[in-house]
Each structure stands twice: as C-alpha cells, then as structure tokens.
C-alpha atoms as a PDB file:
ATOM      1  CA  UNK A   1     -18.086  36.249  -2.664  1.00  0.00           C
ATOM      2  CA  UNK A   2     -14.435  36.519  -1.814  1.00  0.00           C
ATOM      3  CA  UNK A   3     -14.848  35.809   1.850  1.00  0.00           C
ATOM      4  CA  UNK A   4     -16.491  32.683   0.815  1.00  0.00           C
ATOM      5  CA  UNK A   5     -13.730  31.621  -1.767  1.00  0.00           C
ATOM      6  CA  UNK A   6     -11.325  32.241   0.849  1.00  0.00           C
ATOM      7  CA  UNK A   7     -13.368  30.229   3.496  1.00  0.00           C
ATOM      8  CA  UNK A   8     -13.422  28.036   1.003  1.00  0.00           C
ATOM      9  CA  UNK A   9      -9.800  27.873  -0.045  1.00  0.00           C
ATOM     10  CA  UNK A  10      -9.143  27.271   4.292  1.00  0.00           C
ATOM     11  CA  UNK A  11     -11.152  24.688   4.433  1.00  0.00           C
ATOM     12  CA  UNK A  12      -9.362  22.678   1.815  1.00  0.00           C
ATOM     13  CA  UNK A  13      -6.426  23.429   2.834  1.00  0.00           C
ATOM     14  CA  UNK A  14      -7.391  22.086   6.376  1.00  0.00           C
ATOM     15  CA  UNK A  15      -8.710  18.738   5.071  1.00  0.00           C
ATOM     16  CA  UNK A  16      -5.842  18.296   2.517  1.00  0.00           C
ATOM     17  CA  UNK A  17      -3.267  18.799   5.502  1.00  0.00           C
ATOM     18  CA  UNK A  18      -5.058  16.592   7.642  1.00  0.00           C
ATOM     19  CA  UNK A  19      -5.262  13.839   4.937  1.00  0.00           C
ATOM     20  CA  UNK A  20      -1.503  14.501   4.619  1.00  0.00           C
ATOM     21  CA  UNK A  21      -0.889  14.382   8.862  1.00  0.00           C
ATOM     22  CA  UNK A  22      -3.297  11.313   9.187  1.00  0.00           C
ATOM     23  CA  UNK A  23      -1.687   9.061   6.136  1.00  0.00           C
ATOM     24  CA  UNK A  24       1.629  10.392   4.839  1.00  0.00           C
ATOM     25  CA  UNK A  25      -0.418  10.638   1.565  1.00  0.00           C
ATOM     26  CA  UNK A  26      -3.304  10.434  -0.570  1.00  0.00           C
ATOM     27  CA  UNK A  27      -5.577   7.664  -0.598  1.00  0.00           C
ATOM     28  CA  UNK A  28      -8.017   7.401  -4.010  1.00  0.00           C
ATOM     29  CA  UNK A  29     -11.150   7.716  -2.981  1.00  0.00           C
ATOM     30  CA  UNK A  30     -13.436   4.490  -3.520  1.00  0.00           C
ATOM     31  CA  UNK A  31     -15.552   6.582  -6.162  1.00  0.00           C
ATOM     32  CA  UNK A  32     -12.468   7.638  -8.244  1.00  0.00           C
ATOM     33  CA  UNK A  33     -11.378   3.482  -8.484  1.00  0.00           C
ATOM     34  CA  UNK A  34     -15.368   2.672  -9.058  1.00  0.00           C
ATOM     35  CA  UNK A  35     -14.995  -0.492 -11.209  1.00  0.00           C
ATOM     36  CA  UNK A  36     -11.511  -0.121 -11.838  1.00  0.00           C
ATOM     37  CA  UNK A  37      -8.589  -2.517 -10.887  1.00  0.00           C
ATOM     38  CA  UNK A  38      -5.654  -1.017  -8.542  1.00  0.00           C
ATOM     39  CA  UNK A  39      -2.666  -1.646  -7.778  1.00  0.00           C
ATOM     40  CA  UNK A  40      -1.051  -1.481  -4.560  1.00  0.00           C
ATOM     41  CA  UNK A  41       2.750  -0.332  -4.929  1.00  0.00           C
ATOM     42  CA  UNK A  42       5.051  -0.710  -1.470  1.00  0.00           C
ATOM     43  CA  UNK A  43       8.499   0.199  -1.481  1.00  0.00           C
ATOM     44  CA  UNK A  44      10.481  -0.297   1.622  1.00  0.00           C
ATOM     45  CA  UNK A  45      14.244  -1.280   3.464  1.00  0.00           C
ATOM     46  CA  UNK A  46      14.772  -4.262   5.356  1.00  0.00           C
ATOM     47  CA  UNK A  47      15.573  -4.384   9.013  1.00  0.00           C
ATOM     48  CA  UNK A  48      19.925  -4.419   9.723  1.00  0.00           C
ATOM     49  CA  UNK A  49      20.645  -8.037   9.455  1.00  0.00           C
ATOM     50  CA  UNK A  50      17.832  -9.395   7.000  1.00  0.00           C
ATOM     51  CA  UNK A  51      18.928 -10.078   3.471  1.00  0.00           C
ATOM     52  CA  UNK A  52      17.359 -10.768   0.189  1.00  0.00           C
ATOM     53  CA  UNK A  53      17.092 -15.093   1.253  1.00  0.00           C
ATOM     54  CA  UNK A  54      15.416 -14.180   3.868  1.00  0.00           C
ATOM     55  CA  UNK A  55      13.274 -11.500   2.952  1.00  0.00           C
ATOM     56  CA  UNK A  56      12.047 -13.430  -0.085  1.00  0.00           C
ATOM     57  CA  UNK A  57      11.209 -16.823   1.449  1.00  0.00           C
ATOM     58  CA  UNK A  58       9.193 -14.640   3.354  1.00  0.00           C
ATOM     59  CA  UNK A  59       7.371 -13.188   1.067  1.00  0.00           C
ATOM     60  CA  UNK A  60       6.920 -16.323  -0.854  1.00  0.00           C
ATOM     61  CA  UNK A  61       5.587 -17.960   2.441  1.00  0.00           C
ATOM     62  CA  UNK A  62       2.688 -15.611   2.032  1.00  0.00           C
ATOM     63  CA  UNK A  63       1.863 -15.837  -2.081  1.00  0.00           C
ATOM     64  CA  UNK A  64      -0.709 -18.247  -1.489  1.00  0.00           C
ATOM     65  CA  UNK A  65      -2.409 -16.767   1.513  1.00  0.00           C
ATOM     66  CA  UNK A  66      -2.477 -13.260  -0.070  1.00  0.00           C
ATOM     67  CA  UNK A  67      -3.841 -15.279  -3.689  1.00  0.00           C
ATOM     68  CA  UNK A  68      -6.861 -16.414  -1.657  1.00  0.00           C
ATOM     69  CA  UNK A  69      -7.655 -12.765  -0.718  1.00  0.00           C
ATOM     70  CA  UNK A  70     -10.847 -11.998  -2.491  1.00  0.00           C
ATOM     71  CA  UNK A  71      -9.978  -9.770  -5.992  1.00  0.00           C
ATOM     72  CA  UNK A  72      -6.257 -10.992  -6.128  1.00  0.00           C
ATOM     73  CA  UNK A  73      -4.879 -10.970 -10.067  1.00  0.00           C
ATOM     74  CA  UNK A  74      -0.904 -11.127  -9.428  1.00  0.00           C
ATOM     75  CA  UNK A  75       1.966 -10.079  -7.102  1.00  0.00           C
ATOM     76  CA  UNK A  76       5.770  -9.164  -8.244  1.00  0.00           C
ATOM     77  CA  UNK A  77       8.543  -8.562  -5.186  1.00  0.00           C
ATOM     78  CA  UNK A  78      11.481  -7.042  -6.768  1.00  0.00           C
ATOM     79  CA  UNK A  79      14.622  -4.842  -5.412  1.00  0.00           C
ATOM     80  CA  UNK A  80      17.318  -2.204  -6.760  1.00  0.00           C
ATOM     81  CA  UNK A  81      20.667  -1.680  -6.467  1.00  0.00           C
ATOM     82  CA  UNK A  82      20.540   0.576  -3.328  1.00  0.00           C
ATOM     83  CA  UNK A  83      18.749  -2.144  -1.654  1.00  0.00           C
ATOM     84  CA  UNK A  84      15.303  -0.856  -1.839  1.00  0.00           C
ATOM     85  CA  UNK A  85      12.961  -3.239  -2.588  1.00  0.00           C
ATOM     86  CA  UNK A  86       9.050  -2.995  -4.235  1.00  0.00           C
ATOM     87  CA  UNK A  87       6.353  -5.218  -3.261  1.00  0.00           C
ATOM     88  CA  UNK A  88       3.387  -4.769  -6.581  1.00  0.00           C
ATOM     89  CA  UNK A  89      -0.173  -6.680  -6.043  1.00  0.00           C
ATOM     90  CA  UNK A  90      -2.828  -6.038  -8.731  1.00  0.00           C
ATOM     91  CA  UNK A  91      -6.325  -6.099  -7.118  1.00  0.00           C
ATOM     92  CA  UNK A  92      -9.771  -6.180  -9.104  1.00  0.00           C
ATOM     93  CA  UNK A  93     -10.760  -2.871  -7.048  1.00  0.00           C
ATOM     94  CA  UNK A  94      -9.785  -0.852  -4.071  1.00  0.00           C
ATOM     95  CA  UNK A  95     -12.377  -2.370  -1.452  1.00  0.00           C
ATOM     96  CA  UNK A  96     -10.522  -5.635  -2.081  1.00  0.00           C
ATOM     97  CA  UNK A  97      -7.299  -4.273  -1.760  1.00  0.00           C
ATOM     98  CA  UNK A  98      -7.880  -2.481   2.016  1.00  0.00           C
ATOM     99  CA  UNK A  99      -9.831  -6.068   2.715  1.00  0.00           C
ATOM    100  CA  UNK A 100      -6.908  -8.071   1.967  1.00  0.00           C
ATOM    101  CA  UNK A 101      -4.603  -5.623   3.726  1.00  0.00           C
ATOM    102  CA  UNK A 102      -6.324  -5.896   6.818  1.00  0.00           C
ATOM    103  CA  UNK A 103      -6.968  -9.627   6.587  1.00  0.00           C
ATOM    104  CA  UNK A 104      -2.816  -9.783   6.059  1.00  0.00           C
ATOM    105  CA  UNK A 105      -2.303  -7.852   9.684  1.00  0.00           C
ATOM    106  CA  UNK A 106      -3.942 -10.583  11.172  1.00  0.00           C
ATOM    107  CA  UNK A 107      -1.579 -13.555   9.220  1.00  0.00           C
ATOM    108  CA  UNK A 108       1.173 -14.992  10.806  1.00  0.00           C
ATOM    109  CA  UNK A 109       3.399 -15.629   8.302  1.00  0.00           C
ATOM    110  CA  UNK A 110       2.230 -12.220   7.093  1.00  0.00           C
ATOM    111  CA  UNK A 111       3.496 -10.191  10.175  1.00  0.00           C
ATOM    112  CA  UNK A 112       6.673 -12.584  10.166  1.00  0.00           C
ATOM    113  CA  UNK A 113       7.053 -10.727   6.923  1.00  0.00           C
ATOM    114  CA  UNK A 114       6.363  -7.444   7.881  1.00  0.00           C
ATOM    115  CA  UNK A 115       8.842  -7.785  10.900  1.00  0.00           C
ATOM    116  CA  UNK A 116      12.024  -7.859   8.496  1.00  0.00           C
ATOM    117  CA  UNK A 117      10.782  -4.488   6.989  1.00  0.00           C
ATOM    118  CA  UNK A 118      12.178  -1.399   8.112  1.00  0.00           C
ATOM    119  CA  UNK A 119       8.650   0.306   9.297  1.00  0.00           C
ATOM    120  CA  UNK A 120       9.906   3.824   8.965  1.00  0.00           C
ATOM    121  CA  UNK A 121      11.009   3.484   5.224  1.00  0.00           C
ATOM    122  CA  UNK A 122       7.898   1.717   3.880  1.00  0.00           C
ATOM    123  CA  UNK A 123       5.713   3.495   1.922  1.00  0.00           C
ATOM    124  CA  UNK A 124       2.287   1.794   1.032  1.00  0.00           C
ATOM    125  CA  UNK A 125       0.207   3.587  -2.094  1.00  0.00           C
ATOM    126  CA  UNK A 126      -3.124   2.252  -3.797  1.00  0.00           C
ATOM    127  CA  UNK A 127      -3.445   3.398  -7.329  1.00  0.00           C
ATOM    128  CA  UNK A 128      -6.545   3.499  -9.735  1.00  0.00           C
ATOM    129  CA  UNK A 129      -5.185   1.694 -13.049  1.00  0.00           C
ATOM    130  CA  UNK A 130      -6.048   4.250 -15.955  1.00  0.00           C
ATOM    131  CA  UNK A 131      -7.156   1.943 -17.838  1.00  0.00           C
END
C-alpha cells in the first residue's frame, strides 16, 4: 500500500510540474467551469516607448471585435501606479474564452495590440466565477 501511495504521490508530482513547465500555471479544467462564467484576468508591462494613449486606443480598436466573440459579457482595461496594467473580460464559460483567444491571435488590430505588450511580463489566467 505504501509503494503505491508513493507511486502515486510521483506521479502527481510529475503531472503538476509539467502543467507548471508547459503553462507557467494552472489552467481550470473545463469540468471545474461546467456552466459557469469566467473571467479571464491579464496583467502585463508595455514595450519601452508605448504609453497609456497608445496602449489604450489600442485596446479600444479591438472592443468591438473581441464583443462579437461568441460568450462575451464585458471587458475593463485598467493600470496602477507602477505602470502595470490589467486587461479583465467576463466570458459565459471557459470554451468561449480559449475560442475567442485564439480567434484574437489571428486579428490584426488584435496582434497590433499585443505588439505594445511586454511578452515576458504578461501573465494570462482563466478563472471559474464562484458564483
């Protein structure tokens, strides 16, 4: 029994770490978000050079692309005093959200978008609303 627990215990380890390797994080899983709305949360720097003008005429460019993305409720773009900045979409469910944010990759103005963000300090996370 205890070389199975520990077997056991490896094994999760080994998927957990390769979750963590593969994604930089923790994805729900489509059965945890069954039926319930999510909400994607990206935080992220600007590129040297791009300021807040620029980066939000950007983003507006794309509101009414990304509102025709099946399961869309509402997106909110705001930024701190450090200069960080969070980009919040509420989705009706999580296969809408990874639709849309594959649909988006393939948007010009969307990629125009994504070129003033600094790639290595963005940080995309989908989250199962709790209620």
């Amino acid at each position: 029994m205890k070389s199975i627990m520990v077997k056991l215990f490896s094994l999760c380890v080994l998927v957990y770490s390769s979750n963590i390797l593969a994604a930089d994080k923790l994805e729900p899983s489509a059965d945890k978000c069954s039926g319930k709305p999510v909400i994607e949360v990206v935080t992220f720097a600007v590129n040297a050079g791009v300021n807040e003008k620029q980066l939000l005429a950007a983003a507006n460019q794309i509101n009414s692309d990304l509102a025709k993305q099946s399961g869309f409720i509402s997106r909110n773009i705001a930024f701190d005093k450090t200069g960080e900045w969070v980009d919040i979409i509420h989705w009706r469910n999580l296969a809408s959200a990874e639709s849309a944010a594959k649909n988006m990759m393939q948007n010009e103005k969307a990629v125009e978008f994504f070129s003033l963000i600094d790639q290595n300090k963005m940080k995309m996370v989908h989250y199962c609303a709790a209620k």
